[in-house]
N, C-alpha and C. Protein backbone atom coordinates (compact mmCIF):
# COMPACT_ATOMS: atom_id res chain seq x y z
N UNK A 1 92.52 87.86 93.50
CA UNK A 1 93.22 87.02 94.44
C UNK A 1 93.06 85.56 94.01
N UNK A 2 93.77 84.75 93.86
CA UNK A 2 93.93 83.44 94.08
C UNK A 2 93.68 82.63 95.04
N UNK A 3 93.36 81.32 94.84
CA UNK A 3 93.37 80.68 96.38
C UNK A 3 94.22 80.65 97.11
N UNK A 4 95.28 80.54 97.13
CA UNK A 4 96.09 80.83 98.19
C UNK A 4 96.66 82.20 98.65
N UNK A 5 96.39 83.57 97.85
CA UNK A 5 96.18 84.71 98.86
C UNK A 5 95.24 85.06 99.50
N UNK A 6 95.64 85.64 100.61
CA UNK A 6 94.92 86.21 101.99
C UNK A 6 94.62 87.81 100.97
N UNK A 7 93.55 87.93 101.32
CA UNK A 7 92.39 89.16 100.83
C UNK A 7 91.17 88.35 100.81
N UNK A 8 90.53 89.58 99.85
CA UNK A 8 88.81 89.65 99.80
C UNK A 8 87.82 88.49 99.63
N UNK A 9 88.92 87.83 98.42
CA UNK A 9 88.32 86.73 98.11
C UNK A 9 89.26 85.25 97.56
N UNK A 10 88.26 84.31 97.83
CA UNK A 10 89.27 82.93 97.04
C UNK A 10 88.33 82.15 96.33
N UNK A 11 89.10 81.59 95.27
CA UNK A 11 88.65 80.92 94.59
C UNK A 11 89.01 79.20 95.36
N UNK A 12 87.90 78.49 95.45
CA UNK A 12 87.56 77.44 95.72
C UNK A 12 88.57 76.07 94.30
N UNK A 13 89.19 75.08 94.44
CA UNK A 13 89.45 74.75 93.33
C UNK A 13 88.67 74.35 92.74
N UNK A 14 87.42 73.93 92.35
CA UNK A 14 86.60 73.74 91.21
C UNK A 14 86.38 75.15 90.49
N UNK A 15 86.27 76.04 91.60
CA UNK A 15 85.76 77.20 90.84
C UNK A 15 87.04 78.11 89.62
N UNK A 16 88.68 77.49 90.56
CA UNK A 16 89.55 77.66 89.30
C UNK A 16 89.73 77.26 88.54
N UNK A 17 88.69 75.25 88.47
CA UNK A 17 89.00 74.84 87.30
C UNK A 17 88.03 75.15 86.46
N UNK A 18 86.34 75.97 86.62
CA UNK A 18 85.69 76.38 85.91
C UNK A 18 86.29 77.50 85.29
N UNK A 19 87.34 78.56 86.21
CA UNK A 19 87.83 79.74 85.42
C UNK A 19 88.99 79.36 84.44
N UNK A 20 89.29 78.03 84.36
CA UNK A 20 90.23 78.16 83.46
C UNK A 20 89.39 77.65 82.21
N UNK A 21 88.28 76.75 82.40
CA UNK A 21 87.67 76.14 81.51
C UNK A 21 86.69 77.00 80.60
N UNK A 22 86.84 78.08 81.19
CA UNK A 22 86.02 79.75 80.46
C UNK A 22 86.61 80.28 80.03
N UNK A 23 88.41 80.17 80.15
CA UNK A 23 88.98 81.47 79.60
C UNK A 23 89.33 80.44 78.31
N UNK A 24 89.54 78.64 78.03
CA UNK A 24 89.82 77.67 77.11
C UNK A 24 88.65 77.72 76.06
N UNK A 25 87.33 77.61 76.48
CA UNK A 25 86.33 77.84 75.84
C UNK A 25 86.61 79.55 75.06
N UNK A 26 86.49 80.60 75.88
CA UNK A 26 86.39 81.51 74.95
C UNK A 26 87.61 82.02 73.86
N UNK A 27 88.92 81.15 74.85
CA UNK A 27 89.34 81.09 73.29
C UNK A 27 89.95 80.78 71.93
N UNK A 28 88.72 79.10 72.02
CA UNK A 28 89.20 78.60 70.92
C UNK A 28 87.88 78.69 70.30
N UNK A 29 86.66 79.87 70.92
CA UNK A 29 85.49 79.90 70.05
C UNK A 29 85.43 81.75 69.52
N UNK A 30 86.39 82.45 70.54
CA UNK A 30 86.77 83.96 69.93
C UNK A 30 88.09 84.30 69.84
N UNK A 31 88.81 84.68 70.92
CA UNK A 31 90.40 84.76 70.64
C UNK A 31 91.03 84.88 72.04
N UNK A 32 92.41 84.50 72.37
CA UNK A 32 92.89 84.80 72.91
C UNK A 32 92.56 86.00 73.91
N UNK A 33 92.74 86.85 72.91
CA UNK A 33 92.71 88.85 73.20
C UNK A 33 91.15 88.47 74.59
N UNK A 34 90.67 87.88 73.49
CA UNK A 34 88.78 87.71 74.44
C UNK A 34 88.68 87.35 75.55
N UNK A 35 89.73 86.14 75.62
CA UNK A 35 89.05 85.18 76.87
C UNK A 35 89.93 85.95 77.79
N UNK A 36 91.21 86.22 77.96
CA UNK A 36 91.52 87.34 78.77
C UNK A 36 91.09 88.62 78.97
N UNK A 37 90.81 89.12 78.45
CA UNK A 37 89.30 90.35 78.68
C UNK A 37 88.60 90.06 79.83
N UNK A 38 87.74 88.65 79.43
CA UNK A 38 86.62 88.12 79.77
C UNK A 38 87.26 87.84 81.36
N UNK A 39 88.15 86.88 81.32
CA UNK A 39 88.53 86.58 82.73
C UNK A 39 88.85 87.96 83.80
N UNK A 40 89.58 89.31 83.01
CA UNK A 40 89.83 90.42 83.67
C UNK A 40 88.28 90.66 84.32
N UNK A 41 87.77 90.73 82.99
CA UNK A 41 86.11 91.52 83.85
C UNK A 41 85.59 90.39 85.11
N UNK A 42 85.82 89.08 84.92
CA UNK A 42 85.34 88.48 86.34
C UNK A 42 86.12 88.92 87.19
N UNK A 43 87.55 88.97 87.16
CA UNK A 43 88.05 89.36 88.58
C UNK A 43 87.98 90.63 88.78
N UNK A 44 87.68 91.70 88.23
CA UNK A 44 86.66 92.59 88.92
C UNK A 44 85.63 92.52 89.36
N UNK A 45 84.48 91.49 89.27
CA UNK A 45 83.40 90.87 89.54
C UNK A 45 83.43 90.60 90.84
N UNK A 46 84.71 89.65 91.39
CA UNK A 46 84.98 89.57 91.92
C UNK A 46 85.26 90.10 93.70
N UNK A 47 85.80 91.14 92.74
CA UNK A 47 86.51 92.27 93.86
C UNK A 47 84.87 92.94 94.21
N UNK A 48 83.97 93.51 93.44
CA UNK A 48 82.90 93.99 93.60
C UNK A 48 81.98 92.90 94.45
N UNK A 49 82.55 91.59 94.37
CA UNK A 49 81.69 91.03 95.32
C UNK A 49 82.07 91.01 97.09
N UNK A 50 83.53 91.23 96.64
CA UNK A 50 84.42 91.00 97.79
C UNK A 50 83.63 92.48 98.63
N UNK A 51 83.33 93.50 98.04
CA UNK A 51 83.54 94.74 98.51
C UNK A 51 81.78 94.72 98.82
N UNK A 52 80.92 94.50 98.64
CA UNK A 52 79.65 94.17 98.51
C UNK A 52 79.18 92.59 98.66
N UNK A 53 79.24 92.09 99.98
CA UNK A 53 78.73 90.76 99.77
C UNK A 53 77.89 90.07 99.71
N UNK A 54 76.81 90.95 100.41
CA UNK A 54 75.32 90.27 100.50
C UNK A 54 74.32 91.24 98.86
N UNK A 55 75.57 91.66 98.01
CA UNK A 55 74.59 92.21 96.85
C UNK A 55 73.81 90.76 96.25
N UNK A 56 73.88 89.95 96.65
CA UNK A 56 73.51 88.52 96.07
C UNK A 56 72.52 87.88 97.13
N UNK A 57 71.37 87.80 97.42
CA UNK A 57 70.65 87.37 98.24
C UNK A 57 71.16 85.75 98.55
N UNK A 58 71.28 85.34 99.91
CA UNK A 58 71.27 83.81 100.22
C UNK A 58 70.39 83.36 100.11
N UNK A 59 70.80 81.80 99.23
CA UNK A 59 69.97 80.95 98.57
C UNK A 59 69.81 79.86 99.45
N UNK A 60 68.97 79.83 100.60
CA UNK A 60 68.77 78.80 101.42
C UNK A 60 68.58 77.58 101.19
N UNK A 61 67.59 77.19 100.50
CA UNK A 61 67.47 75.98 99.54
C UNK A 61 68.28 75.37 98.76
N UNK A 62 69.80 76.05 99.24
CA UNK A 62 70.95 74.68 98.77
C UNK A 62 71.57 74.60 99.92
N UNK A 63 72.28 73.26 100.08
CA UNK A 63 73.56 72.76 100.90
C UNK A 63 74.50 72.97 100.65
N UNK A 64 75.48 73.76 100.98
CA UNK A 64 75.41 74.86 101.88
C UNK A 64 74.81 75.99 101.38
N UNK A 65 73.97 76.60 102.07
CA UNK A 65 73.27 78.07 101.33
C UNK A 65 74.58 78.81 100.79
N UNK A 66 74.02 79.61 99.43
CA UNK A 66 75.28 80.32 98.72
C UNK A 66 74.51 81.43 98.10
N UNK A 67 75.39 82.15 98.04
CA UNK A 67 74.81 83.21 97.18
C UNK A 67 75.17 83.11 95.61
N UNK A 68 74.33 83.34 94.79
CA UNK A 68 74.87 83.84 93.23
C UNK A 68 74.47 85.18 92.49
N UNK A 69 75.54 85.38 92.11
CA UNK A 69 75.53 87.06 91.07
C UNK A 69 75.69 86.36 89.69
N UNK A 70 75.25 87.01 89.19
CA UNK A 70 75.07 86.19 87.38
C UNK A 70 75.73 87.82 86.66
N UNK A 71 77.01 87.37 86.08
CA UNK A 71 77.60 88.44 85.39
C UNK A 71 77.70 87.31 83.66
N UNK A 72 77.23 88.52 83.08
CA UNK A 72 76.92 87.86 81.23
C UNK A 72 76.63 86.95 81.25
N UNK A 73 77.22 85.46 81.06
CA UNK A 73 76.64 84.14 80.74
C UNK A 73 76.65 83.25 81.86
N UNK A 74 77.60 83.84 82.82
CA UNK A 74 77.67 83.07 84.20
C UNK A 74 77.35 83.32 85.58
N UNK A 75 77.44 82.47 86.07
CA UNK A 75 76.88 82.21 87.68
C UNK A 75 78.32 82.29 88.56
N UNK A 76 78.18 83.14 89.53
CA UNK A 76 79.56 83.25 90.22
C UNK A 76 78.46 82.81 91.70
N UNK A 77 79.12 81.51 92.00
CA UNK A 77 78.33 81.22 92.98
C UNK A 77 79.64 81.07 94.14
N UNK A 78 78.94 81.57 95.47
CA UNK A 78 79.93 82.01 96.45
C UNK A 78 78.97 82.17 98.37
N UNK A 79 79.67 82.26 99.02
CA UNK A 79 79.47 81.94 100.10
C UNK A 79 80.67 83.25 100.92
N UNK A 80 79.96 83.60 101.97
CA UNK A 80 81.09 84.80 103.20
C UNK A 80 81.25 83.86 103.86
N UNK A 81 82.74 84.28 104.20
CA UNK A 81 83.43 83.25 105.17
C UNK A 81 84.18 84.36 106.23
N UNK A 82 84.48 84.14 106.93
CA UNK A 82 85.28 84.63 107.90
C UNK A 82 86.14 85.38 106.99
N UNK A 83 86.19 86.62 106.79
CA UNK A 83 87.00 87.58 106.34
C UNK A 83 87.40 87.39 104.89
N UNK A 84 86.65 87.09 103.97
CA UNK A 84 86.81 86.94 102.59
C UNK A 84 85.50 86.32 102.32
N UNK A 85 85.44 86.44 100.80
CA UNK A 85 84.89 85.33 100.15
C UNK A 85 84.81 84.49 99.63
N UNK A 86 84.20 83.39 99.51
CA UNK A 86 84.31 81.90 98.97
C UNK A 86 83.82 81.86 97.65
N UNK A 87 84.76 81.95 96.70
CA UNK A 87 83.99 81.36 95.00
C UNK A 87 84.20 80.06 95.12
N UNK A 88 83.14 79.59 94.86
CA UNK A 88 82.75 77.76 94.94
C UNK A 88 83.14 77.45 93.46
N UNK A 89 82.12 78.13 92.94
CA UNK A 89 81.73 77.71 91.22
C UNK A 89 81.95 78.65 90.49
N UNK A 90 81.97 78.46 89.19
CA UNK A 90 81.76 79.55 88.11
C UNK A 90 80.88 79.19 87.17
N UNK A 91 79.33 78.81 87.29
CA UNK A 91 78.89 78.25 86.01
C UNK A 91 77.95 78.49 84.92
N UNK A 92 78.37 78.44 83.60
CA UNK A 92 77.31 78.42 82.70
C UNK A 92 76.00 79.29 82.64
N UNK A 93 75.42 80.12 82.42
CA UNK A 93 73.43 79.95 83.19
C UNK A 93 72.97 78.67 82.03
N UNK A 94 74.05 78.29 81.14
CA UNK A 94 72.82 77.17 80.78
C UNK A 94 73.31 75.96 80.83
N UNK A 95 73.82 75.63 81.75
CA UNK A 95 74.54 74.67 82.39
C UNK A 95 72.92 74.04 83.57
N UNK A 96 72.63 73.14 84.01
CA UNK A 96 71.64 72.99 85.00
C UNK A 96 72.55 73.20 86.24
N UNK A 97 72.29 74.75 87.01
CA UNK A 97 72.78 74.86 87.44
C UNK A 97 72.05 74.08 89.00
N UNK A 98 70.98 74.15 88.61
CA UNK A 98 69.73 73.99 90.53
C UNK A 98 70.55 72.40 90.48
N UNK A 99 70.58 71.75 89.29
CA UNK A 99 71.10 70.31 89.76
C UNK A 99 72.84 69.88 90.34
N UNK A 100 73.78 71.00 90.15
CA UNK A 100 74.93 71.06 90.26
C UNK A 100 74.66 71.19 92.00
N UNK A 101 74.37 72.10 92.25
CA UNK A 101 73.95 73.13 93.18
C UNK A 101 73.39 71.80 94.34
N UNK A 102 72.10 71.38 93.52
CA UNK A 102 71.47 70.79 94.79
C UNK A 102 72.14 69.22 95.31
N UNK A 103 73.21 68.63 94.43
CA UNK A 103 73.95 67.55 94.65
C UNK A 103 75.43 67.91 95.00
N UNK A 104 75.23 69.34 95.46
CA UNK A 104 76.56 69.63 96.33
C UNK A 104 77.89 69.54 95.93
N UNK A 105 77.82 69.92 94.17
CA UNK A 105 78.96 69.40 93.22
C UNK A 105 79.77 70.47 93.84
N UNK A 106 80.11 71.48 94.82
CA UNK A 106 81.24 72.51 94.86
C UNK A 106 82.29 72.24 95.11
């Protein structure tokens, strides 16, 4: 789902401009074929979060508490909202993420 469809989940706009900035990265460092792969398997990620939401323990110790699931190299950081879910971010794990996080970059 996109941000502007009604379902499971939405992407937040930073968090679409991190997904586009993952599928640009992977592929001008593997291929095309890759980074669309790569983006398919998050939005199944996705949907598995949509369908399972608290598989991600809340992280109280940020503003606003969020949850994160770490699929391969990244952080799908997200929040339940009233009948869906909130993807905030998409970032890095070697990105500093506690500092993104704790200065409320979402």
């Amino acid at each position: 789902m996109s941000s502007g469809d009604a379902g499971p989940y939405r992407l937040a706009p930073r968090a679409l401009d991190d997904l586009d900035d993952i599928w640009r990265f992977s592929a001008e460092t593997w291929s095309i074929e890759q980074a669309d792969r790569y983006i398919d398997e998050l939005e199944r990620v996705f949907e598995m979060i949509a369908a399972m939401p608290t598989l991600a323990r809340e992280r109280s110790e940020f503003t606003p508490p969020v949850r994160i699931h770490v699929h391969e190299s990244h952080l799908i950081i997200y929040t339940i909202a009233a009948g869906y879910i909130a993807i905030l971010r998409l970032l890095g794990g070697r990105q500093d993420w506690v500092s993104v996080l704790k200065a409320a970059d979402l």
